[in-house]
Each structure stands twice: as C-alpha cells, then as structure tokens.
Protein backbone atom coordinates (compact mmCIF):
# COMPACT_ATOMS: atom_id res chain seq x y z
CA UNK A 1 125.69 99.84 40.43
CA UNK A 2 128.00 102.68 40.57
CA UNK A 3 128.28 102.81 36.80
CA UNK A 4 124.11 104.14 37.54
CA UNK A 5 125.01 106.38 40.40
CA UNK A 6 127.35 108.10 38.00
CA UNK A 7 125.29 108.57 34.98
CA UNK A 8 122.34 109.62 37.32
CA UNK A 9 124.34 112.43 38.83
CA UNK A 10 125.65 113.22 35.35
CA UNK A 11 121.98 113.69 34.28
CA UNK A 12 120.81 115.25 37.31
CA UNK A 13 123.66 117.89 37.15
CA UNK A 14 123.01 118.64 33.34
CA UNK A 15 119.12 118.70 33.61
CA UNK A 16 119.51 121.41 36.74
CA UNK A 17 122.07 123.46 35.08
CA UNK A 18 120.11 123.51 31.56
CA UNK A 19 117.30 124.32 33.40
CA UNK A 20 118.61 126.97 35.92
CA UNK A 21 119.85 129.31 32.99
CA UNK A 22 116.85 129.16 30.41
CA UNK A 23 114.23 128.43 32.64
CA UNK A 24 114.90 128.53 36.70
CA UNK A 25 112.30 126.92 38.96
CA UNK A 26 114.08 128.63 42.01
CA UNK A 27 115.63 131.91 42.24
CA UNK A 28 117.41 131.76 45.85
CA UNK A 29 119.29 134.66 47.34
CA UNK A 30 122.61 135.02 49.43
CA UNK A 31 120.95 133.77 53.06
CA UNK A 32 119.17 130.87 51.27
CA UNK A 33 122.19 130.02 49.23
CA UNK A 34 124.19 130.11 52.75
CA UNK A 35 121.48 128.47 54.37
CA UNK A 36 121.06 125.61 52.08
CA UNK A 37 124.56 124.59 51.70
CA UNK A 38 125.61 124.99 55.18
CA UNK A 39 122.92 122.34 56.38
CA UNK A 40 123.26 119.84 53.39
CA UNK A 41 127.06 120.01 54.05
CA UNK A 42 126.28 119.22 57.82
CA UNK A 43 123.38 116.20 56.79
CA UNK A 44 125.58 114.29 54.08
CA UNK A 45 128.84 114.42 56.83
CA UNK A 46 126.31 113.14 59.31
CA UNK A 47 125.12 110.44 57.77
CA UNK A 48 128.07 109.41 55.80
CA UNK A 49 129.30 108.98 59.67
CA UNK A 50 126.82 106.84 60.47
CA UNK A 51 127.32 104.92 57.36
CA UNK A 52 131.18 104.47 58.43
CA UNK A 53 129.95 103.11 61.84
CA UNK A 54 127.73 100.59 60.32
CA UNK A 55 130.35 99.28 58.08
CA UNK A 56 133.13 98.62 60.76
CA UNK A 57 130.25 96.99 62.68
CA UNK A 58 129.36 94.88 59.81
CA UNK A 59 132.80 93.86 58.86
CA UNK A 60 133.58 93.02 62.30
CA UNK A 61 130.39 90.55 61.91
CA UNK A 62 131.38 89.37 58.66
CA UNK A 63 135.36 88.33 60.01
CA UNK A 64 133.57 86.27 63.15
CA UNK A 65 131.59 84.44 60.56
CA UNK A 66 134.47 84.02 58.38
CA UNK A 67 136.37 82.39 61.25
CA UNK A 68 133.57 80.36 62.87
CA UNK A 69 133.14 78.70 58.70
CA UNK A 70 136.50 78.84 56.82
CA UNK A 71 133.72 77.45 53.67
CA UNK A 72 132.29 80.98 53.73
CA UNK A 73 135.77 82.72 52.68
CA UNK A 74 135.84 83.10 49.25
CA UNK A 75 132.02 84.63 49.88
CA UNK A 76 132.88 87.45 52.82
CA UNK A 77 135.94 88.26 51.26
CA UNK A 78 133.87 89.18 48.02
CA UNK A 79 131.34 91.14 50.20
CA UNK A 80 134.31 93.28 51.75
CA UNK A 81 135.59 93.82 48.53
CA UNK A 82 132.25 95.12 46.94
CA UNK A 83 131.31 96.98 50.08
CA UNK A 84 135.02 98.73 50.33
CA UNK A 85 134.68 99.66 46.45
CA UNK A 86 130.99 101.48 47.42
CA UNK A 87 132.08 102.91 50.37
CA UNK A 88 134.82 104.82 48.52
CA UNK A 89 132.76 105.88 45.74
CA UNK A 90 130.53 107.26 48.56
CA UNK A 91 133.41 108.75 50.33
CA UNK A 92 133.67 110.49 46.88
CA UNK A 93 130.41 111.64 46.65
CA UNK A 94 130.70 113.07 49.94
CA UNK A 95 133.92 114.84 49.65
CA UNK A 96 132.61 116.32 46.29
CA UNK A 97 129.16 117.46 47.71
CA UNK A 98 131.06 119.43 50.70
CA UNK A 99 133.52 120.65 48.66
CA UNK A 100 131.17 122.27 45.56
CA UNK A 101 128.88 123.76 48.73
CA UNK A 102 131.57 125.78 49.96
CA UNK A 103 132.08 127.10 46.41
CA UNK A 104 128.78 127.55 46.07
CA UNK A 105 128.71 129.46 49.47
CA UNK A 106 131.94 131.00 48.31
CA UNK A 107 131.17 131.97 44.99
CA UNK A 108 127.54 133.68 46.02
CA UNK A 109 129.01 136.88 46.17
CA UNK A 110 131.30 137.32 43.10
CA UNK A 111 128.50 137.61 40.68
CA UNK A 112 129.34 135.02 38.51
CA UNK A 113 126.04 133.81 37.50
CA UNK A 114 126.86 131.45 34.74
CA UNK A 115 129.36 129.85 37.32
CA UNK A 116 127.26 130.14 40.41
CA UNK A 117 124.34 127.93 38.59
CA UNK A 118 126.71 125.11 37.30
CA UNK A 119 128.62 124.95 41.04
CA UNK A 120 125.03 125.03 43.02
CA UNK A 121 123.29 122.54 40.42
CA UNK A 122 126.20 120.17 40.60
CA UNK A 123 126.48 120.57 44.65
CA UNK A 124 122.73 119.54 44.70
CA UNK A 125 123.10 117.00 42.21
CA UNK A 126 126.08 115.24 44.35
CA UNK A 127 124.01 115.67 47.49
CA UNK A 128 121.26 114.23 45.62
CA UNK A 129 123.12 110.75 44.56
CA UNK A 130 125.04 110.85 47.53
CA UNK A 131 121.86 110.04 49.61
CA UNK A 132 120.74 107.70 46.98
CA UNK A 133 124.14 105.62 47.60
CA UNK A 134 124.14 105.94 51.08
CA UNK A 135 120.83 104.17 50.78
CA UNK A 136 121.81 101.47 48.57
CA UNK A 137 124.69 100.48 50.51
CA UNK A 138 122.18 100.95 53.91
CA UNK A 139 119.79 98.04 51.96
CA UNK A 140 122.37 95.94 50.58
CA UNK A 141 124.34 95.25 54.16
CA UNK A 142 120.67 94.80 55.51
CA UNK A 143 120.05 92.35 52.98
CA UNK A 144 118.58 89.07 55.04
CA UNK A 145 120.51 86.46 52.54
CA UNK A 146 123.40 88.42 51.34
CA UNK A 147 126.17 85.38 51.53
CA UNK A 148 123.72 83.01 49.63
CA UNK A 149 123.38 85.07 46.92
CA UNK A 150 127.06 86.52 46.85
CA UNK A 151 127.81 82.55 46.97
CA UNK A 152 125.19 81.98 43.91
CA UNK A 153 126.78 85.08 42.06
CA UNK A 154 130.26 82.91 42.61
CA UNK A 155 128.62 80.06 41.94
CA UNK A 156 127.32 80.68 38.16
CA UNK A 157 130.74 82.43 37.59
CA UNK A 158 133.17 79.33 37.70
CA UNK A 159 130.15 77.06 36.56
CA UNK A 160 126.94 78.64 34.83
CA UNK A 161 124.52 76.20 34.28
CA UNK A 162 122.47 77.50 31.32
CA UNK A 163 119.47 74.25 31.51
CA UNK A 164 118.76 71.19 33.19
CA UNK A 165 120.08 69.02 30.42
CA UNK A 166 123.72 70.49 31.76
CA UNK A 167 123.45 69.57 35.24
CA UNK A 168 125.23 67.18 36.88
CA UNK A 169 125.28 64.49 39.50
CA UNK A 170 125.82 67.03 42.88
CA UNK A 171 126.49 63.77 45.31
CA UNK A 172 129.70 62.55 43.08
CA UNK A 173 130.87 65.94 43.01
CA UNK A 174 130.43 66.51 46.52
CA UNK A 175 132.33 62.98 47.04
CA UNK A 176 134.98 64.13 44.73
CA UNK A 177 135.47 67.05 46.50
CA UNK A 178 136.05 65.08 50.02
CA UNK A 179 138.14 62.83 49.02
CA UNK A 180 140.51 65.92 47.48
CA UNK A 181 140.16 67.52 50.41
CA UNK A 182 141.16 64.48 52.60
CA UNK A 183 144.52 64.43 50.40
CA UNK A 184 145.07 68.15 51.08
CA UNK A 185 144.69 66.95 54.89
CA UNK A 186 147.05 64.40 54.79
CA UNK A 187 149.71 66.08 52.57
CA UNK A 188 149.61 69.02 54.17
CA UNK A 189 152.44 70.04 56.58
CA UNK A 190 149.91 71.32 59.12
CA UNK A 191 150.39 67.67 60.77
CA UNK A 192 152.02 64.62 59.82
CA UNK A 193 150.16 62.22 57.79
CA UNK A 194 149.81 59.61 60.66
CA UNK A 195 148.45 61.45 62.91
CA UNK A 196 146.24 63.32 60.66
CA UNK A 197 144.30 59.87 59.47
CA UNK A 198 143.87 59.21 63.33
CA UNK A 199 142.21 61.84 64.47
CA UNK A 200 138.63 61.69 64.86
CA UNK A 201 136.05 64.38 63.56
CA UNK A 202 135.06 66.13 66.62
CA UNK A 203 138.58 66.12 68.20
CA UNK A 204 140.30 69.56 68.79
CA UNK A 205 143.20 68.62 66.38
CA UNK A 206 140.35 68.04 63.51
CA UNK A 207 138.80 71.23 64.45
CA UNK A 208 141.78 72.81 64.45
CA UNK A 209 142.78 71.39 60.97
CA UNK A 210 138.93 72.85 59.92
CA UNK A 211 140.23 76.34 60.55
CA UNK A 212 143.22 76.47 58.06
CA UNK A 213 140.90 76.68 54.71
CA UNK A 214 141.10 74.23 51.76
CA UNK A 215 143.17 77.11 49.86
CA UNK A 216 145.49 77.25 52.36
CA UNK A 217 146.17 73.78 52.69
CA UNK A 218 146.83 73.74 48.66
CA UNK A 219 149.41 76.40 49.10
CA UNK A 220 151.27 74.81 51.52
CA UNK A 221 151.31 71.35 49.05
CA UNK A 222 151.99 73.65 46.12
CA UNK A 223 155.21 75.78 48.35
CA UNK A 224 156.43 71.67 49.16
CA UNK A 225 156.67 71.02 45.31
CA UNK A 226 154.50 68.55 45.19
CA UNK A 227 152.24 69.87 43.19
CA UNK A 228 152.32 72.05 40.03
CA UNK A 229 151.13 75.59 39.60
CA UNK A 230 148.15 74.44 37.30
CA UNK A 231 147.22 71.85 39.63
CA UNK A 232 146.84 74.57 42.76
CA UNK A 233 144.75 76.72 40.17
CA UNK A 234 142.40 74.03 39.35
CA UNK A 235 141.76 73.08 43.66
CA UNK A 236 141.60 76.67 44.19
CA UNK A 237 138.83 77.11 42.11
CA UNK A 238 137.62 73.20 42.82
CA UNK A 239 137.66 74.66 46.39
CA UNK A 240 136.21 77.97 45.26
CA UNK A 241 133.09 76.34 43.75
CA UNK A 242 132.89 73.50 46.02
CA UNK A 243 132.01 76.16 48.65
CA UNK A 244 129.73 78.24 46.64
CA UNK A 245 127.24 75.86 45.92
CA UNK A 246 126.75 74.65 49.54
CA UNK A 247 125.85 78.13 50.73
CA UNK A 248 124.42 78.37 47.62
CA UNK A 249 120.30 78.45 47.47
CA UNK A 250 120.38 77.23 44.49
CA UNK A 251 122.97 74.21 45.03
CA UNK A 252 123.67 72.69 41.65
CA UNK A 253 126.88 71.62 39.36
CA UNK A 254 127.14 70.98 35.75
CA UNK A 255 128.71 67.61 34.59
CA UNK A 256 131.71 68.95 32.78
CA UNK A 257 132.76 70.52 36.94
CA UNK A 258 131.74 66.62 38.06
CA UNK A 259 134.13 65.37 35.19
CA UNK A 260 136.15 67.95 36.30
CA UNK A 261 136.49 67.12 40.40
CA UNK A 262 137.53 63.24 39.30
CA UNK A 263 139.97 64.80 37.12
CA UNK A 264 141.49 66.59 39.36
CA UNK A 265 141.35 64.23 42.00
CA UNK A 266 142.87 61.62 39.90
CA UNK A 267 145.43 64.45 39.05
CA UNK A 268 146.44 64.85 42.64
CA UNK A 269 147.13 61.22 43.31
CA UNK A 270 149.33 60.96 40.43
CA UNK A 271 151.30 63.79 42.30
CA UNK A 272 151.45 62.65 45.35
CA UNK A 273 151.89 59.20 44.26
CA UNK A 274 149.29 57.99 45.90
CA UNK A 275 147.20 55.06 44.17
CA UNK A 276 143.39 54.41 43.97
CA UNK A 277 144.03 51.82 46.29
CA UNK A 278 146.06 53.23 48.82
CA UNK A 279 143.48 56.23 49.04
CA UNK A 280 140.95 53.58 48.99
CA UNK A 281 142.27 51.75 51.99
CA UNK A 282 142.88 54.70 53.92
C-alpha cells in the first residue's frame, strides 16, 4: 500500500507542477500563500497527533490480547509490524508536508516563480497523500476482523492451498499438532516432565505452562541440544501455521502440511528418544 501512496503523490506533484506553469487553475498571492500553508501545516500536525494516540491505544489492546492467547502471537506481532512500517511512512509524509510549507511560506517573497510552483505543488501534493494515509491506517486499525485475516494472509503464506483436490484432512493435522505440542510440554525445562504429565488442564500450573508460547517452548528444547536447528525451524513454522488456521476464517491445510505434522512429529520422538509407544502410553 505504500508503494500506491508514493506513486500517487509522485503523480499528484507532477500533474500540479505541469499544470501550474503552462496552465494555472489558481493564481494565489502572498496572504493566501501564508494563509494556506500556515493552516495545512497546523491540520496535518493535528491529526497526525491524533493518529499517534490511536496507535499507542491500539497497541496497548493488541499486547492484552496477545497475553490473554499466546496462539494469536505470530498474528499481533505481524499487525505491529505493518502498522509501525505505515506509521513511519506517515511520519514522513508529515515531516515533508510541514517542512515544503515553510519553504513555500519562505520562498513567497524571493520571486522565484519556477521554484515557488514546484515547492507549493509538492507541499499540497504531500498534504494531499498525507490525509489519504492517515485515512487508510484510520480504516485498517478499525477493521472489525483484522487478526482473522492477518492470520489467513499467514495462513496461505506457509501453506497456499490453490483447489480442493489439495486439501487435507484438518482433524489429523490438528492431532498432529497436539501431540507435538504435548512433547514440547514435557521436554521443556519450564517443569519437570513428571509433574508436567500430572497436571490437569484447568490447574494454574497448566495455565501457566499456556502462557510460555509453543515457540518458546521449542527454543528452550533446541538451547538443551536436544534438538537440531532444522528441527526448531520446521515446529516454528508447524507452530506458526498451526495457529493461523485456527484464527483463520477460512481454516484449512493441504495434505503435503498433514504429511508434514507426522513427519515432524515422528522427527521429534526420534530426538528425544521417545517411542510411539511410550508417547502412546503417556
């Protein structure tokens, strides 16, 4: 989206500066020039302050529902990341827009009419787009189902599923995926592997256990040595997609990733020596 903010104000900026020296549709003197730039310097810092507020507000909401779901990670932390890179580029746009209106203010009285046309055009053209951002990035925070489709846009990234006839069986995967995630439990050295396998599912110490993610859990296996580099990659992005699709709308896995999670599963036992029928006993 920025990539079309940028070649708009590029086009804006050459269409008004063509325009203003063969064929002018305004012709504005000193105390309109003054006028003009003074208050579009004072709207765009206005709103881009507002726009600031909003986003601290909206990060702060996106961290409590980060910690209340550890699943929804990979999804917020995407969200921050695209909303940081817009906000920047707005913070840009901003910065620019002030700064060409008090060259345009400057510059009113030197004469320079060649210069004077390109600096106002481009001020009005940043002004222009800057709005037109600040808009976009209003809409897309205020967007009713943002983490479902953030989690979709994940989702077909790791796995894109192109037709039906490449979709696979979602339950095994799903089972798959618990039983991996039972061994990253166990093997982790949040708790020891005793205790872990007695706890029940709505005891503080499993709740607890809930809040360190999947990824986390991994790491810690991976910093032990017992598990290889590759093999954290692969559960990372098992873990990755795995949590995608369930806040997906769209829930769906192809059967190579289904393949894939008993791969991987079976790759994990064979690390931590643990057999089909120990796992299948516990």
């Amino acid at each position: 989206m920025i990539v079309v903010f940028v070649m708009l104000f590029l086009t804006i900026s050459v269409t008004s500066i063509g325009a203003g020296e063969r064929l002018p549709v305004f012709s504005l003197n000193e105390n309109q020039v003054l006028y003009l730039f003074s208050t579009s310097s004072q709207v765009v810092a206005s709103i881009y302050g507002l726009t600031l507020t909003a986003f601290v507000f909206f990060r702060t909401e996106l961290n409590r529902e980060e910690s209340e779901d550890i699943s929804l990670t990979e999804a917020v932390e995407t969200l921050k990341k695209r909303y940081f890179i817009l906000l920047l580029f707005i913070t840009f746009l901003v910065l620019l827009s002030i700064l060409l209106a008090n060259l345009a203010i400057v510059g009113e009285s030197d004469g320079n009419f060649s210069a004077n046309i390109f600096v106002i055009n481009t001020a009005q053209a940043a002004f222009i787009v800057a709005l037109f951002a600040i808009a976009h990035f209003i809409f897309e925070i205020a967007a009713p189902d943002k983490i479902g489709e953030i989690s979709r846009v994940i989702q077909n990234k790791i796995d894109p599923i192109e037709n039906n006839d490449q979709k696979g069986n979602l339950e095994l995967f799903l089972r798959n995926f618990n039983k991996v995630e039972f061994l990253l439990i166990n093997n982790s050295e949040v708790y020891p592997t005793t205790m872990s396998m007695q706890i029940s599912s709505d005891s503080y110490e499993a709740k607890k256990i809930r809040r360190i993610s999947n990824v986390k859990l991994a790491d810690m296996i991976f910093r032990s040595k017992k598990i290889s580099r590759e093999l954290f990659e692969k559960l990372r992005e098992l873990i990755t997609l795995r949590n995608s699709i369930i806040h997906s709308p769209e829930p769906a896995v192809s059967k190579l990733m289904v393949d894939n999670s008993a791969a991987i599963l079976q790759e994990l036992r064979d690390s931590l020596g643990i057999s089909d029928r120990d796992h299948d006993e516990t």
